[in-house]
Protein backbone atom coordinates (compact mmCIF):
# COMPACT_ATOMS: atom_id res chain seq x y z
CA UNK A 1 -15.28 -10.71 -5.44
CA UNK A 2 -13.12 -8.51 -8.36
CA UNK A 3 -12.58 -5.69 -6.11
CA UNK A 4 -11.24 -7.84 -3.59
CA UNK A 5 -8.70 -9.60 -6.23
CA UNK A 6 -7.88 -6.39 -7.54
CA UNK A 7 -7.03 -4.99 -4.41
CA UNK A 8 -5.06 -8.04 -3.34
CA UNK A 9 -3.12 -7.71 -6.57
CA UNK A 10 -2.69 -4.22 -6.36
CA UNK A 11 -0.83 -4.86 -3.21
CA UNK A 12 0.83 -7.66 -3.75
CA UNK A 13 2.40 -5.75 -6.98
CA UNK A 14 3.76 -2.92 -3.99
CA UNK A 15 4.62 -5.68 -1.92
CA UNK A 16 7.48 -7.06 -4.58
CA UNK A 17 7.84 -3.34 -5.67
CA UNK A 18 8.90 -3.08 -1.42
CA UNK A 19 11.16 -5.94 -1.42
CA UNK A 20 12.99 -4.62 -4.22
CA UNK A 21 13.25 -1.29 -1.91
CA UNK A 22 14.99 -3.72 0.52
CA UNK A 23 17.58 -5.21 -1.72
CA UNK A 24 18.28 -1.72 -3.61
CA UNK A 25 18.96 -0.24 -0.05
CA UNK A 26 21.57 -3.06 1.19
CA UNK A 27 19.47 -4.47 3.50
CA UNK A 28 19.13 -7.82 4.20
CA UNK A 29 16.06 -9.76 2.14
CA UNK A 30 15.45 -12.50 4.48
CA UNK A 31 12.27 -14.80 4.37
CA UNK A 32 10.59 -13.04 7.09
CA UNK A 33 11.02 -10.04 5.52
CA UNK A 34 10.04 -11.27 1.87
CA UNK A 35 6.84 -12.43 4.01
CA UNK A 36 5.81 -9.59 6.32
CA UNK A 37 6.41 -6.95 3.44
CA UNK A 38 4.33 -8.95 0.76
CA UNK A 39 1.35 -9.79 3.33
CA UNK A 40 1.34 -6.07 4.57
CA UNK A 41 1.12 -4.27 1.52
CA UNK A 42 -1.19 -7.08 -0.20
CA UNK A 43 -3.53 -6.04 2.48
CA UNK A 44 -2.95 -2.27 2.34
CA UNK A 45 -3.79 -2.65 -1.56
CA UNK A 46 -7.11 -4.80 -0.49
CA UNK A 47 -8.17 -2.14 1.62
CA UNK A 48 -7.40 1.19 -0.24
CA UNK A 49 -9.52 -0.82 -2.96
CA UNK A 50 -12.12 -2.53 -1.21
CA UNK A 51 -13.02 0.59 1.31
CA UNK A 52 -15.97 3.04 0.38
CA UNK A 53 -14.72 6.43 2.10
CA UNK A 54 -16.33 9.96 0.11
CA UNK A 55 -12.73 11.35 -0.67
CA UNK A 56 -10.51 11.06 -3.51
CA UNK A 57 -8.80 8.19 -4.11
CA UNK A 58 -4.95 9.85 -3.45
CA UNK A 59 -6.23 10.86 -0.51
CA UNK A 60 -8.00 7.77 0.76
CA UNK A 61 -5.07 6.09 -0.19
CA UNK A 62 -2.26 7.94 1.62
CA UNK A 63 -4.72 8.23 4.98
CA UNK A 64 -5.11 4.68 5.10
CA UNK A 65 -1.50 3.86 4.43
CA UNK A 66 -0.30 5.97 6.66
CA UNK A 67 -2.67 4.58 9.02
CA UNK A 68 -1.73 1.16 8.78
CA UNK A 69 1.83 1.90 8.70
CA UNK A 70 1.53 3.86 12.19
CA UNK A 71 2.01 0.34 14.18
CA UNK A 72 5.79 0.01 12.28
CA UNK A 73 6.69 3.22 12.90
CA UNK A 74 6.04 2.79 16.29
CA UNK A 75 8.14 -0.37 16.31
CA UNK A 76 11.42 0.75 14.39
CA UNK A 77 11.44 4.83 15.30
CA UNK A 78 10.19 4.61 18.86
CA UNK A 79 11.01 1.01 20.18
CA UNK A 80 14.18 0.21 18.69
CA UNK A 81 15.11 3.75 18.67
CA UNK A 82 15.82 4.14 14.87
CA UNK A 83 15.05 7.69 14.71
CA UNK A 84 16.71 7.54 11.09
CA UNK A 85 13.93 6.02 9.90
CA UNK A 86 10.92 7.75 10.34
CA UNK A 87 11.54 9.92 7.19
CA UNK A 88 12.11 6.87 4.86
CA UNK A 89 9.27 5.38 6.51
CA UNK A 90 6.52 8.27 5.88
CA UNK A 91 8.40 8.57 2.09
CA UNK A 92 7.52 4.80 1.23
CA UNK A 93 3.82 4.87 3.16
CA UNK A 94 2.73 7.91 1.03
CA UNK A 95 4.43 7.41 -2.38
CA UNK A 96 3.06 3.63 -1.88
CA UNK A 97 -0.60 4.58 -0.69
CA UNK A 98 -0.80 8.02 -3.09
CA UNK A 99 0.53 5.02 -5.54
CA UNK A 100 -2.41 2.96 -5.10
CA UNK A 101 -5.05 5.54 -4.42
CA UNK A 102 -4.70 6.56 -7.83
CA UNK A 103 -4.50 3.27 -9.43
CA UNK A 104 -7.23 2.20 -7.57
CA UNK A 105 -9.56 4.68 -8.86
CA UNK A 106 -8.66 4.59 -12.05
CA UNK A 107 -9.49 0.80 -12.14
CA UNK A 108 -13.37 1.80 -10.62
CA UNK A 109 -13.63 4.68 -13.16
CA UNK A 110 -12.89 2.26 -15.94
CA UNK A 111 -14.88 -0.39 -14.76
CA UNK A 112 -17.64 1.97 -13.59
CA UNK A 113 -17.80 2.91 -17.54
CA UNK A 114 -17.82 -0.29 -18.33
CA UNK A 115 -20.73 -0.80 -16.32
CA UNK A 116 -22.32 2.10 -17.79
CA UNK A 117 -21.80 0.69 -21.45
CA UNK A 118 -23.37 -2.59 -20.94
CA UNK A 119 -26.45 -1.12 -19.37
């Protein structure tokens, strides 16, 4: 059950970190948004943290955000025909997933030692 929080919180912390993004860009910070952003990345966060994949944590962490942020891309770049915002897209998926890749494993390194203390 801590992994899950931790994950949860890890993303939630990118979520506001996002939303900031928003407001330091111009754009509009609109309920919706506040809401979509902070459920999206709280759930990125849970699964860079709760997922078991034998690669390093950047790594896991960038794949999977990029991953999950494929459906928005598809939305704003290819739908709407926003072509202006693929690159700030892929920027803020990797930064954000590299982000918590590496926090993530730091957190299991530390509490794997912790672990190995106690025992």
């Amino acid at each position: 059950m801590k992994t899950h929080m931790i994950g949860l919180g890890l993303g939630l912390t990118i979520g506001i970190i996002d939303c900031g993004l928003f407001t330091a860009s111009g754009m509009p910070l609109t309920t919706p948004v506040i809401i979509s952003a902070l459920v999206f990345w709280t759930t990125v966060g849970w699964v860079i943290h709760s997922v078991t994949i034998p690669l390093p944590s950047m790594v896991k962490g960038l794949g999977i955000s990029l991953f999950l942020n494929t459906p928005w891309i598809i939305e704003f770049v290819f739908v709407q025909e926003l072509s202006d915002m693929l690159v700030p897209m892929l920027s803020v998926a990797a930064i954000f997933g590299l982000l918590l890749g590496f926090t993530s494993g730091i957190i299991k390194k530390k509490t794997a030692k912790g672990a190995t203390a106690l025992n």
